[in-house]
Protein backbone atom coordinates (compact mmCIF):
# COMPACT_ATOMS: atom_id res chain seq x y z
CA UNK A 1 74.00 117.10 98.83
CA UNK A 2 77.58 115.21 98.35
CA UNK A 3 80.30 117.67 98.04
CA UNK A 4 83.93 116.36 97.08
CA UNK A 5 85.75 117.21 100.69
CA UNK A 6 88.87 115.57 100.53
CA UNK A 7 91.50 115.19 97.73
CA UNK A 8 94.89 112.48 98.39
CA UNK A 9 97.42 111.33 96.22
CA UNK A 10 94.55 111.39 93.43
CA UNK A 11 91.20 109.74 95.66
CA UNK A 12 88.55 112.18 95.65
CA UNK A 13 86.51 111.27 98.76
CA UNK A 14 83.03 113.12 98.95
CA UNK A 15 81.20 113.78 101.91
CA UNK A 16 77.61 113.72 102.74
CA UNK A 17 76.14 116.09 105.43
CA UNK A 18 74.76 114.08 108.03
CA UNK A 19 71.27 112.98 107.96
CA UNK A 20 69.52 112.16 111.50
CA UNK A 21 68.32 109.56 112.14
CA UNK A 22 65.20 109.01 115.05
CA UNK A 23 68.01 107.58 117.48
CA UNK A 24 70.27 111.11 116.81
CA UNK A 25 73.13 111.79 114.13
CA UNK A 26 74.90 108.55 113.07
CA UNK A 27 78.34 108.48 115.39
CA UNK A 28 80.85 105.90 114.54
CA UNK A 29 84.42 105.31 116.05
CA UNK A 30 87.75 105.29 115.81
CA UNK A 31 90.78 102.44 116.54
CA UNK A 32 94.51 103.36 116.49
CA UNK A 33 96.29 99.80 116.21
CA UNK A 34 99.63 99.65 116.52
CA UNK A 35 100.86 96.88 114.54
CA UNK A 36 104.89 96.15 115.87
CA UNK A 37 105.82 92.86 114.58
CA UNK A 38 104.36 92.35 110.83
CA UNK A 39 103.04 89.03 111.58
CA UNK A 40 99.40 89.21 112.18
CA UNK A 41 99.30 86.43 114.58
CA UNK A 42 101.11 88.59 117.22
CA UNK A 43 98.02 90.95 117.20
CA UNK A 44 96.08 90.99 120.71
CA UNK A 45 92.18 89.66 120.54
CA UNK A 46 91.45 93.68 120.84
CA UNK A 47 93.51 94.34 117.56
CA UNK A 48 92.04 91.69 115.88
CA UNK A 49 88.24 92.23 116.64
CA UNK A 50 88.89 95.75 115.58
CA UNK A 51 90.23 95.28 112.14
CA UNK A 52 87.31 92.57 111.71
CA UNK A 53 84.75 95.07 112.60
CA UNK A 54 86.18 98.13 110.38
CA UNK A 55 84.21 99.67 107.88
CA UNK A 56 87.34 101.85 107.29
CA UNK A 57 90.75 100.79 107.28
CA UNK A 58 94.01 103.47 107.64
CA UNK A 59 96.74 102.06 106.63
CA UNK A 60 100.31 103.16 107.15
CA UNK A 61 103.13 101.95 104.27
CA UNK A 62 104.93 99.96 106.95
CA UNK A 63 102.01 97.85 107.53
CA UNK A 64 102.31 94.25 106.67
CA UNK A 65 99.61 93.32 103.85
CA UNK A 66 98.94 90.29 105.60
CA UNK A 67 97.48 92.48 108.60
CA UNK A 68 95.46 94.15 106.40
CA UNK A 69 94.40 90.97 104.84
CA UNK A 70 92.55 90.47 108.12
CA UNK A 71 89.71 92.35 107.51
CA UNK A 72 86.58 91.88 106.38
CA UNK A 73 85.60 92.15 102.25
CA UNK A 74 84.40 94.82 101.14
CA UNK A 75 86.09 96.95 103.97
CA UNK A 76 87.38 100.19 102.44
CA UNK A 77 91.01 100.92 102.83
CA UNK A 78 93.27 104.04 102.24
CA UNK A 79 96.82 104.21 102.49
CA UNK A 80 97.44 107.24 104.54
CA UNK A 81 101.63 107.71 104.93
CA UNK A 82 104.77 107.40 103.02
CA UNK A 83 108.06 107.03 104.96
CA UNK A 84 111.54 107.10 103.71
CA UNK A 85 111.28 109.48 101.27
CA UNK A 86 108.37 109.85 98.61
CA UNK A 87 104.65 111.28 99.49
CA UNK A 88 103.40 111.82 103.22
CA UNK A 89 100.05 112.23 104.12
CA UNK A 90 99.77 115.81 106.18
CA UNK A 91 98.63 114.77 109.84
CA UNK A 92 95.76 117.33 109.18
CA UNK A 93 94.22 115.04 105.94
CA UNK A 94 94.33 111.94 108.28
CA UNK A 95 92.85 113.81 110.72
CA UNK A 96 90.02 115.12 108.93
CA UNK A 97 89.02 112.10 107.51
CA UNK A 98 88.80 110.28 110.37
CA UNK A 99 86.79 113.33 111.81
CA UNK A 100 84.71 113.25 108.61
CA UNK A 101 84.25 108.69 108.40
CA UNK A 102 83.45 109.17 112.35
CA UNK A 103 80.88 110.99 111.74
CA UNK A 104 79.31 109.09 108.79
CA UNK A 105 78.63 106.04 111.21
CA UNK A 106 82.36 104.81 110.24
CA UNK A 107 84.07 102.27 112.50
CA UNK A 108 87.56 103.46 111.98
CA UNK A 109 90.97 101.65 112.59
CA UNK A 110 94.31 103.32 111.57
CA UNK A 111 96.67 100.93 111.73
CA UNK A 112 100.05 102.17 112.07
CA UNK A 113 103.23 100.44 112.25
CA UNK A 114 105.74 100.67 115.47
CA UNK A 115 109.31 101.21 113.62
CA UNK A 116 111.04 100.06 116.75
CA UNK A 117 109.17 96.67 116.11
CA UNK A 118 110.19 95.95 113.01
């Protein structure tokens, strides 16, 4: 039964309940990358395979588009955060739907961008 969960900045995301499988429940993961310089080819080997293998990108405003260019087609992504000024996403929505993508099987990365970096 889908069941709209989640409501941000006008996305509806729905979830699923969790259907298991003969290996147990589906379990996925989640990546915090912290981005610091916007060019993409300062990213370690560790950032990079992780963005290639994300089902689910997080995206924080300050992130350079050409680091989130990086990932696969087809890979979802959500902008989570606003800074200086405007919308913010609560903590406690990013939270959840990382809880909730996790648990869907979802290899997570929520790439955030280190101010002091930039």
């Amino acid at each position: 039964m889908t069941q709209p969960i989640l409501e941000h900045f006008g996305q509806v995301f729905h979830h699923e309940d969790p259907m298991p499988t003969p290996r147990g429940p589906r379990t996925g993961r989640c990546i915090v990358v912290t981005t610091g310089s916007r060019e993409p080819q300062m990213l370690s080997a560790n950032a990079l395979n992780a963005i290639r293998a994300a089902t689910l990108l997080l995206v924080d405003d300050q992130v350079s588009g050409s680091v989130v260019a990086l990932a696969p087609q087809g890979t979802r992504v959500v902008h989570v955060s606003t800074r200086n000024g405007g919308l913010a996403s609560p903590p406690a929505f990013v939270e959840k739907l990382i809880a909730m993508a996790v648990g869907e099987g979802e290899q997570v990365v929520h790439l955030q961008a280190n101010a002091s970096c930039q």
